[in-house]
N, C-alpha and C. Protein backbone atom coordinates (compact mmCIF):
# COMPACT_ATOMS: atom_id res chain seq x y z
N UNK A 1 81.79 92.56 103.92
CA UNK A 1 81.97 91.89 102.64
C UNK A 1 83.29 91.12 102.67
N UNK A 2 83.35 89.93 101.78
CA UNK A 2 84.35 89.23 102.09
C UNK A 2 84.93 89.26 100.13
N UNK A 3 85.98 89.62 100.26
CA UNK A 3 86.70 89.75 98.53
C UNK A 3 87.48 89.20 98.02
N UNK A 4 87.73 88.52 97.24
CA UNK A 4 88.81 87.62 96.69
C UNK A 4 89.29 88.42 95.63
N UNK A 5 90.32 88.64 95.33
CA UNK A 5 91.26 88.93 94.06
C UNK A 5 92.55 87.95 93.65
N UNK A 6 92.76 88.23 92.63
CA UNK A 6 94.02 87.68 91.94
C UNK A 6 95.01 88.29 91.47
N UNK A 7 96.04 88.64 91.36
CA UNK A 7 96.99 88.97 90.50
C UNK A 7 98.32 88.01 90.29
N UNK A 8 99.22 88.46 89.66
CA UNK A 8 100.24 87.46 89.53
C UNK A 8 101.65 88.29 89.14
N UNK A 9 102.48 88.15 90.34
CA UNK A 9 103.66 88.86 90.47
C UNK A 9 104.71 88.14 88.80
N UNK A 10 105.55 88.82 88.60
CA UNK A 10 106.63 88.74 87.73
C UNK A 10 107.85 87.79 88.34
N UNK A 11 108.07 87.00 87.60
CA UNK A 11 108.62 86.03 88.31
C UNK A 11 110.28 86.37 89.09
N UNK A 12 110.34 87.55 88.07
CA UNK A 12 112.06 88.18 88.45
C UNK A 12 111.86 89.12 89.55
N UNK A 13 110.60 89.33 89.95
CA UNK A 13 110.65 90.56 91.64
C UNK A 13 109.48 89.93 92.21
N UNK A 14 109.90 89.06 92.33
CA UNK A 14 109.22 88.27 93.75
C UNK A 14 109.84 88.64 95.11
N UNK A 15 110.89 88.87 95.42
CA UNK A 15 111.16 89.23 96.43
C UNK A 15 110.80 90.84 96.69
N UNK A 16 111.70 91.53 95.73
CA UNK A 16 111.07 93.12 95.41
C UNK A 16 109.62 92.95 96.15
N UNK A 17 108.35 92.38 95.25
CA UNK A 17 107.30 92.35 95.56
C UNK A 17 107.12 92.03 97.27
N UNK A 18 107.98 90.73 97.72
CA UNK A 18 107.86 90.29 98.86
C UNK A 18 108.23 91.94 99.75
N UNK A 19 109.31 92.60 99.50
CA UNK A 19 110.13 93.44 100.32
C UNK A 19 108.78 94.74 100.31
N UNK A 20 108.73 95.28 99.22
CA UNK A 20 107.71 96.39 99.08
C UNK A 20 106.65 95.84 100.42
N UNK A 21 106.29 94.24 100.67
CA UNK A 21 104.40 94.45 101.25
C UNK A 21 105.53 94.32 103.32
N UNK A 22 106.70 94.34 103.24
CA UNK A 22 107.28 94.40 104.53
C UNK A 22 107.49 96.15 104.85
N UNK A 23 107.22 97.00 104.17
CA UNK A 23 107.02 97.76 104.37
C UNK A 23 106.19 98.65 103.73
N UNK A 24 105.08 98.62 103.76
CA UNK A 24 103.83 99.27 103.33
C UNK A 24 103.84 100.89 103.75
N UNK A 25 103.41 101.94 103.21
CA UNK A 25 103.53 102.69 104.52
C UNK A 25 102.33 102.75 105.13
N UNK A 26 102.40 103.48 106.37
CA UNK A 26 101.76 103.31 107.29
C UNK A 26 100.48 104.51 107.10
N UNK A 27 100.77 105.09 105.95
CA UNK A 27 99.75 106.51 105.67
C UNK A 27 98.63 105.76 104.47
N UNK A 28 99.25 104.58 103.73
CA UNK A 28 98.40 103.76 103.34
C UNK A 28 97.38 102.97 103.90
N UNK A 29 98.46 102.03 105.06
CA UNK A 29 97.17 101.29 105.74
C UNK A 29 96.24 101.89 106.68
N UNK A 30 96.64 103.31 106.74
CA UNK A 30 95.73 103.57 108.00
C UNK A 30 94.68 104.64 107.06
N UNK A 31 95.57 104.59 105.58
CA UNK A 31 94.11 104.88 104.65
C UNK A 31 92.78 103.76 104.59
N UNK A 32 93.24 102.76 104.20
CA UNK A 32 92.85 101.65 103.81
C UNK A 32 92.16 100.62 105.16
N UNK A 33 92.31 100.69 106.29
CA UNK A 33 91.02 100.57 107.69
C UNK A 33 90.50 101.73 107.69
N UNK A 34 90.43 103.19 107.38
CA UNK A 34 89.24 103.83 107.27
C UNK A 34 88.84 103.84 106.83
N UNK A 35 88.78 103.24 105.85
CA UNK A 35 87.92 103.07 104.44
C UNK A 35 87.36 101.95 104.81
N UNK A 36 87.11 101.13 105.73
CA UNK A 36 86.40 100.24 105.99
C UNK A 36 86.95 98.79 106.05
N UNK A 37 88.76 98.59 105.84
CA UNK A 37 88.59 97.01 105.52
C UNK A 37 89.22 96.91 106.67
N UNK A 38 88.74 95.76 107.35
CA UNK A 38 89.02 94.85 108.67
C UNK A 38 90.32 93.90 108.48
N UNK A 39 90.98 93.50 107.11
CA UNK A 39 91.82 92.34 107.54
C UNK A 39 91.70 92.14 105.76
N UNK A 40 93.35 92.57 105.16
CA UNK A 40 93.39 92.03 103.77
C UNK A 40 94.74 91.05 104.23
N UNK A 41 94.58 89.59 103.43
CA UNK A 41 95.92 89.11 103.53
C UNK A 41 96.41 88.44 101.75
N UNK A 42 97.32 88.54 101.68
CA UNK A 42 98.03 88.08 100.61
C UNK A 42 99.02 86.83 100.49
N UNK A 43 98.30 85.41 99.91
CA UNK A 43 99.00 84.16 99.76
C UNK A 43 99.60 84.37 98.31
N UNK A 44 100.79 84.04 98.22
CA UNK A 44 101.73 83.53 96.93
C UNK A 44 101.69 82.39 96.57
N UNK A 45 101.62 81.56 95.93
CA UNK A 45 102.01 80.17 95.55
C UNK A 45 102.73 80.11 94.06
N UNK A 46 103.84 80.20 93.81
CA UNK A 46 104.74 80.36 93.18
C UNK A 46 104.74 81.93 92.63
N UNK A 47 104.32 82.60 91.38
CA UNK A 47 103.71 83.75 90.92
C UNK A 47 102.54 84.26 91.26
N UNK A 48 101.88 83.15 91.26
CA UNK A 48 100.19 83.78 91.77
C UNK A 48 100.32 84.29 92.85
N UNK A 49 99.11 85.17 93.16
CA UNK A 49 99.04 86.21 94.54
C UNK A 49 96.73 86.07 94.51
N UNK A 50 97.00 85.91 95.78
CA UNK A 50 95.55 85.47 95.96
C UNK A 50 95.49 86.79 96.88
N UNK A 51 94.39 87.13 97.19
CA UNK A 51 93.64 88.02 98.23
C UNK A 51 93.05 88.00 98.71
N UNK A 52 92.65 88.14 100.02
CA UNK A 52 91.49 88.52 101.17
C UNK A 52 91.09 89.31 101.95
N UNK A 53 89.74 90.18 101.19
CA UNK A 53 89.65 91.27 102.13
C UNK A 53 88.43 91.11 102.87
N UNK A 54 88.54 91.30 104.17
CA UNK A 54 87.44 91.63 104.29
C UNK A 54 86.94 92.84 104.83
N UNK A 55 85.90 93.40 104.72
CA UNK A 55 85.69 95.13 104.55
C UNK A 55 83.98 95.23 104.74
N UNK A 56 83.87 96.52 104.86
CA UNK A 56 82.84 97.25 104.95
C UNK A 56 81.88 97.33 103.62
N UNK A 57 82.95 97.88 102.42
CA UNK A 57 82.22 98.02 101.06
C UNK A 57 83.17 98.28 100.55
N UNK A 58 83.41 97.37 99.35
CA UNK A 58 84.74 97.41 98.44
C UNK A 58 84.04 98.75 97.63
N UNK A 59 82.95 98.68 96.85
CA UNK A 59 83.19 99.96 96.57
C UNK A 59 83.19 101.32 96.89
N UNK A 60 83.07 101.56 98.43
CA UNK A 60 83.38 102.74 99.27
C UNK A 60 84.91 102.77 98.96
N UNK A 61 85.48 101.14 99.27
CA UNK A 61 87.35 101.85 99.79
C UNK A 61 88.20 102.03 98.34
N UNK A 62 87.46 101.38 97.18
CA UNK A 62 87.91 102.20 95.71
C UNK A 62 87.78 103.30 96.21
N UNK A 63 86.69 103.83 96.18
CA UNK A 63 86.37 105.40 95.71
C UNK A 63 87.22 106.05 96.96
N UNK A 64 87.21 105.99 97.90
CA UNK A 64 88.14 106.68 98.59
C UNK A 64 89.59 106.16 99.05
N UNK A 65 90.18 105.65 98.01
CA UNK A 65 91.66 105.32 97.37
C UNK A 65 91.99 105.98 96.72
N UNK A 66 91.47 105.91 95.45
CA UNK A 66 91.45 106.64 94.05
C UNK A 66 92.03 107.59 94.25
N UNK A 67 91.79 108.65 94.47
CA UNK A 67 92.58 109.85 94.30
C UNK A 67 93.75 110.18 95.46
N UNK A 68 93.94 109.29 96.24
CA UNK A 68 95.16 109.06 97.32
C UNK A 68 96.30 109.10 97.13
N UNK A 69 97.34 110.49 96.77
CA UNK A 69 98.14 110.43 96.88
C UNK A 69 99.65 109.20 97.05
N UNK A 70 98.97 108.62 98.33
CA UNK A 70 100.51 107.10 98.85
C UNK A 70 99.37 106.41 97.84
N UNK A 71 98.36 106.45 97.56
CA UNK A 71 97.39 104.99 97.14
C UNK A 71 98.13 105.12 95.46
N UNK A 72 98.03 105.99 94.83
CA UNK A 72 98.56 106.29 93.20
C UNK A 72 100.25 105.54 93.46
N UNK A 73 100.62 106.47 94.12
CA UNK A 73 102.25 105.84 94.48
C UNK A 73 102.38 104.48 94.43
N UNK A 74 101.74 103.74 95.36
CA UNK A 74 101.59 102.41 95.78
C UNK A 74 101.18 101.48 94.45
N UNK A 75 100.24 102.03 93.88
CA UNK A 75 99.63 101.17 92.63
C UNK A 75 100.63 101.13 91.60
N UNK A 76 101.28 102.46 91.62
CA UNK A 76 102.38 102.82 89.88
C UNK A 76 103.53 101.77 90.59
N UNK A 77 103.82 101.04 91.86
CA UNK A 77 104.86 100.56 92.32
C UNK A 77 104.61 99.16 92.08
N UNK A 78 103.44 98.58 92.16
CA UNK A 78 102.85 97.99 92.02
C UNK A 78 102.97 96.94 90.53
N UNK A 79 102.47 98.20 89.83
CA UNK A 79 102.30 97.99 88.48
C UNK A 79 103.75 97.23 87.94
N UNK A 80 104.56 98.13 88.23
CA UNK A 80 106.16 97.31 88.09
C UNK A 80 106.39 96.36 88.18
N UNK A 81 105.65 95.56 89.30
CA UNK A 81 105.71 94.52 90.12
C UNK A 81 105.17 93.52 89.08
N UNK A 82 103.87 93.35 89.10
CA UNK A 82 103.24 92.70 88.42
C UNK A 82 102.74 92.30 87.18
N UNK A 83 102.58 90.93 86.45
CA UNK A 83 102.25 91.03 85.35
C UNK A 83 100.89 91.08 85.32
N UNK A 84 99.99 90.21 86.36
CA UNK A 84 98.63 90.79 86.27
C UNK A 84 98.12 91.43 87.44
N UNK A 85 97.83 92.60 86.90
CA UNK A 85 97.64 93.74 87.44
C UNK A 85 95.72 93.70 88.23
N UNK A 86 95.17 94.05 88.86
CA UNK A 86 93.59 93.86 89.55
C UNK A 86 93.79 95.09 89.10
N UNK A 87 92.31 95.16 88.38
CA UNK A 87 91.56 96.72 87.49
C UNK A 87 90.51 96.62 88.85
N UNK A 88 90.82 97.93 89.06
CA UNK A 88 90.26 98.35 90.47
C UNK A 88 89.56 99.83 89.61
N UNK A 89 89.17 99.45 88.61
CA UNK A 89 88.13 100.43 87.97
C UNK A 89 86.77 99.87 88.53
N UNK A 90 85.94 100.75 88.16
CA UNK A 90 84.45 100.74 88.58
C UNK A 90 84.07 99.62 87.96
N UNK A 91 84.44 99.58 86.65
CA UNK A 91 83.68 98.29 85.81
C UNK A 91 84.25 97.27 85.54
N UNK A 92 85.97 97.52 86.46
CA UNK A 92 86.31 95.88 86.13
C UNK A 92 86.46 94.84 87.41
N UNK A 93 86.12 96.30 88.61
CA UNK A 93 86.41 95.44 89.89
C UNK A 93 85.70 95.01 90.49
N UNK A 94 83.90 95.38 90.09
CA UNK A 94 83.23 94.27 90.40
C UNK A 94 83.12 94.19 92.02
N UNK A 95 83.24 92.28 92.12
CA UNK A 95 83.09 92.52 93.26
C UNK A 95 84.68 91.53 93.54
N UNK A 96 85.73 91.19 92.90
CA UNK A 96 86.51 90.09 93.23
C UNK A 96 85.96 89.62 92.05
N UNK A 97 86.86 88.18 92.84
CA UNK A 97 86.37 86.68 91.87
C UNK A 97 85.34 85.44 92.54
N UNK A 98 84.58 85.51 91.38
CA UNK A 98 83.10 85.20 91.85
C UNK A 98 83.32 83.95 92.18
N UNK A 99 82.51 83.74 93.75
CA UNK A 99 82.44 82.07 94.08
C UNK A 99 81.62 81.20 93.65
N UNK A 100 82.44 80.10 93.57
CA UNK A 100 81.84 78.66 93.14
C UNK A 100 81.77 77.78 93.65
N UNK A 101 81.85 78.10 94.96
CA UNK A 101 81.48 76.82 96.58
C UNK A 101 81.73 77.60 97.45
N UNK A 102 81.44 77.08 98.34
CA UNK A 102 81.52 77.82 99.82
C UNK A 102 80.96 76.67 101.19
N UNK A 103 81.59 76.76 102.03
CA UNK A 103 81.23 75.99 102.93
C UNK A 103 80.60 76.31 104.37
């Protein structure tokens, strides 16, 4: 599956934000390829924050996030970060943001 998201960092911890994804920990990402995703990357263009995952089944690697210890950590760090936040609930995360071309 291929996933697009959005959020949009706070304009005063952009770097914060930048510094936090230079060191991720490593008990996260090696949560987050067993859970199935092959390759997430994250573009900025001023505040905005775009996403790309691509994965196995976004809603397998919710459900086995969710209750993840570094994954809770990571999100409440997160949350700080950002003014718009991705609802990675069952009913708001869907699948991403739905396409409207493709080539």
């Amino acid at each position: 599956m291929r996933i697009a998201l959005h959020t949009r960092v706070r304009a005063d911890r952009i770097a914060e934000y930048e510094d936090a994804h230079r060191a991720v920990p490593e008990e996260l990402t090696a949560a987050i390829r067993a859970a199935g995703v092959h390759s997430w990357t994250i573009w900025r263009s001023g505040t905005e924050l775009f996403h790309l995952l691509n994965c196995e089944d976004y809603g397998r690697l919710l459900a086995e996030l969710e209750q993840l210890p570094v994954n809770i950590a990571w999100q409440a760090r997160m949350a700080e970060l950002l003014d718009v936040v991705h609802d990675y609930s069952a009913e708001g995360a869907g699948a991403g943001l739905p396409v409207v071309w493709q080539l």
